[in-house]
Every structure is written in C-alpha cells, then in structure tokens.
C-alpha atoms as a PDB file:
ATOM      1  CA  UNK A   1     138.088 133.847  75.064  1.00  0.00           C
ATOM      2  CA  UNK A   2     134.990 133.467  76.861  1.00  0.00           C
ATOM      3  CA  UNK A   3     131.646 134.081  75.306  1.00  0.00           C
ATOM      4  CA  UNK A   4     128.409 135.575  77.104  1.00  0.00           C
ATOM      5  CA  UNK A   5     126.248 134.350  74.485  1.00  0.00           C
ATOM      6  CA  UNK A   6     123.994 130.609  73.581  1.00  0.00           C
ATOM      7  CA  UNK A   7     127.202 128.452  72.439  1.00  0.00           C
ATOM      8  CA  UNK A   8     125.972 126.609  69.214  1.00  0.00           C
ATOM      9  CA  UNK A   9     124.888 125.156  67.198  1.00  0.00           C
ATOM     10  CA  UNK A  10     122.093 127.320  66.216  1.00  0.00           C
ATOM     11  CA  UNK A  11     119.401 125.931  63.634  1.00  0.00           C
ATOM     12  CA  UNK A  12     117.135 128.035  61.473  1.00  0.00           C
ATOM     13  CA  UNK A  13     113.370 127.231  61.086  1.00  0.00           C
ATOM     14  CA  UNK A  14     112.696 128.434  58.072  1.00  0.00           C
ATOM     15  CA  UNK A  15     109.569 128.378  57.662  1.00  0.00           C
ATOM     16  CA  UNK A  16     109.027 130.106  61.282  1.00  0.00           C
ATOM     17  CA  UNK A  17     111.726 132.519  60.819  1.00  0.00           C
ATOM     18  CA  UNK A  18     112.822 131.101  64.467  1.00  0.00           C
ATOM     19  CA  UNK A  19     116.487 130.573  65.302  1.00  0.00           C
ATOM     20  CA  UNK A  20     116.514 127.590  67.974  1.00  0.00           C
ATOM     21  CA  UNK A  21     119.994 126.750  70.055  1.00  0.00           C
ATOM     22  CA  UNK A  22     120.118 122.959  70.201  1.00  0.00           C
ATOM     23  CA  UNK A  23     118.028 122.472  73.476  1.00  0.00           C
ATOM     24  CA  UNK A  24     115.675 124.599  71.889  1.00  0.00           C
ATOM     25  CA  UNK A  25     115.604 127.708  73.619  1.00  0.00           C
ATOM     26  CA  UNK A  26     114.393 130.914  71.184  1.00  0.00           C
ATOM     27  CA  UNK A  27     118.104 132.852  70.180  1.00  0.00           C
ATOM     28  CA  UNK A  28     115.994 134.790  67.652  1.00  0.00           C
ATOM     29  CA  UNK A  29     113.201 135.438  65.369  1.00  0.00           C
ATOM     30  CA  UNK A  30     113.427 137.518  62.195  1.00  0.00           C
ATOM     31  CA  UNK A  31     111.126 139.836  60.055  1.00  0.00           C
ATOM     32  CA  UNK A  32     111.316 140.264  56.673  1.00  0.00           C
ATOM     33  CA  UNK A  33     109.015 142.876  54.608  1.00  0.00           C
ATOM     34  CA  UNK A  34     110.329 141.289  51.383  1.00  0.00           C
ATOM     35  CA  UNK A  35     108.666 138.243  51.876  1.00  0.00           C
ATOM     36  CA  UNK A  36     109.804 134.872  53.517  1.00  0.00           C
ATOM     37  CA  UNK A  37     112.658 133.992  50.735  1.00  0.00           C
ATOM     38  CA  UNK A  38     114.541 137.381  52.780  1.00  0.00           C
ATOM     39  CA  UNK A  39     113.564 136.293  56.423  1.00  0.00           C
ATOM     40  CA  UNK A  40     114.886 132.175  55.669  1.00  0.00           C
ATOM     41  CA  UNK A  41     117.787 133.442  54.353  1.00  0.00           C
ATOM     42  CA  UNK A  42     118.339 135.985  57.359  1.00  0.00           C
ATOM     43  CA  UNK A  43     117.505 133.239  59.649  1.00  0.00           C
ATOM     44  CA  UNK A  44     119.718 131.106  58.261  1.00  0.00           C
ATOM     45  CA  UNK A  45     122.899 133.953  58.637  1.00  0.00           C
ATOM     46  CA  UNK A  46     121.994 134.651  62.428  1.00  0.00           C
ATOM     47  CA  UNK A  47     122.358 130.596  62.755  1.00  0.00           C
ATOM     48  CA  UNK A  48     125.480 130.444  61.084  1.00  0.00           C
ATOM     49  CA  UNK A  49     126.831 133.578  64.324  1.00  0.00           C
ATOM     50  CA  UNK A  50     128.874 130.970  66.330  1.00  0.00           C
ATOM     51  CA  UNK A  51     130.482 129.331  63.712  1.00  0.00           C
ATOM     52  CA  UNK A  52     131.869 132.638  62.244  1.00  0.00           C
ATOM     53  CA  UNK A  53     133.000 133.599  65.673  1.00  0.00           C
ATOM     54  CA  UNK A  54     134.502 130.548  65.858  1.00  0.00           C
ATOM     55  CA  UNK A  55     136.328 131.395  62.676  1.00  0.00           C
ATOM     56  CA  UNK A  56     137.213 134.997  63.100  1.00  0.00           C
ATOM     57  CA  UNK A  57     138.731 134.263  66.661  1.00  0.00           C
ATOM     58  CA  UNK A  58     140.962 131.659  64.290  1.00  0.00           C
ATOM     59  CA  UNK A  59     141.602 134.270  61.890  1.00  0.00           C
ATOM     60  CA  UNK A  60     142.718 137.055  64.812  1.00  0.00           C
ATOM     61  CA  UNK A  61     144.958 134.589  66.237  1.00  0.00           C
ATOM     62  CA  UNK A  62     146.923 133.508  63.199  1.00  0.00           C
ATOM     63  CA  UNK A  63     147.308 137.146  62.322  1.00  0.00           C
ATOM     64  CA  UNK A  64     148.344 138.219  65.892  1.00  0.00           C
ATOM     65  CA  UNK A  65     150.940 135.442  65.456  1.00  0.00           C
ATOM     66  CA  UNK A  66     151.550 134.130  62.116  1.00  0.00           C
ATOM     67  CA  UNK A  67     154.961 132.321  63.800  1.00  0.00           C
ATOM     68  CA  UNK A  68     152.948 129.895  66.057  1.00  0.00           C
ATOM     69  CA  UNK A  69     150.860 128.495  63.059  1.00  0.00           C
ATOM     70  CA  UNK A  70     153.888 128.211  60.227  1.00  0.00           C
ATOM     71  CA  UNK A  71     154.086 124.797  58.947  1.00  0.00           C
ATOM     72  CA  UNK A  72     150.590 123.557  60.621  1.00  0.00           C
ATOM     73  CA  UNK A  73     149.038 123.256  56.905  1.00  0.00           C
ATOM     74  CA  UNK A  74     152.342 121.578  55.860  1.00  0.00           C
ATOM     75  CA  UNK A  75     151.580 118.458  58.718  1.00  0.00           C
ATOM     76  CA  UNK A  76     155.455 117.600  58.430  1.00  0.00           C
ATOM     77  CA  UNK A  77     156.362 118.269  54.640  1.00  0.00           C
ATOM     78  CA  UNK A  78     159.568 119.968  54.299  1.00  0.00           C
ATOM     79  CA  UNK A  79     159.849 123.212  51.923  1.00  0.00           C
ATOM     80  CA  UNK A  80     162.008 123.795  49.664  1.00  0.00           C
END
C-alpha cells in the first residue's frame, strides 16, 4: 500500500505541543483547553499515527488471509 502522508517516525514535543517528522518538518501542532497534561498526551497519540498504520495494515492482512500467516508465530514447532 502506498501512503500520501510524512512516513515516520514522528516525535512529540511536549512541551511545544509540536509533532516533528524526523528531518524536522512541522506534521502537527495541537491545542488543548484542558491544560498542557491533555495537549502532551494528544501530541504524543498523533506521533504514535504511522506506527498504528503500520499495525492495522498487519492486522487487515492477517484477517484477509489468516492461511498465509498459520504457523509464522510457531517459527517451525510442530502442533499437536
């Protein structure tokens, strides 16, 4: 699957609020009304974006086809 988007990682400033790719070009900056406790921990989710895309897309393709990953955690182990 290609992406569109800044490939990661993605690092949280969180004392800015600023969400930085690794060459340090801006991805985002978040607001908070409920103080900066909210807007770190919101920075810090929007950071975490590529890695959970990277995990979902894992997720969709074992469930589209379960067959192609069967034994993969067993690395060789028969079952009984």
């Amino acid at each position: 699957m290609k992406t569109k988007h800044t490939p990661g990682p993605w690092n949280p400033s969180v004392e800015t609020g600023f969400v930085y790719s690794v060459h340090h070009c801006l991805i985002a900056e978040v607001y908070s009304g409920d103080g900066h406790g909210q807007q770190s921990a919101n920075a810090r989710l929007i950071a975490a974006a590529p890695e959970l895309l990277e995990v979902l897309i894992a997720i969709n393709d074992y469930v589209s086809n379960p067959i192609a990953f069967s034994g993969s955690a067993d690395k060789g182990e028969e079952r009984e």
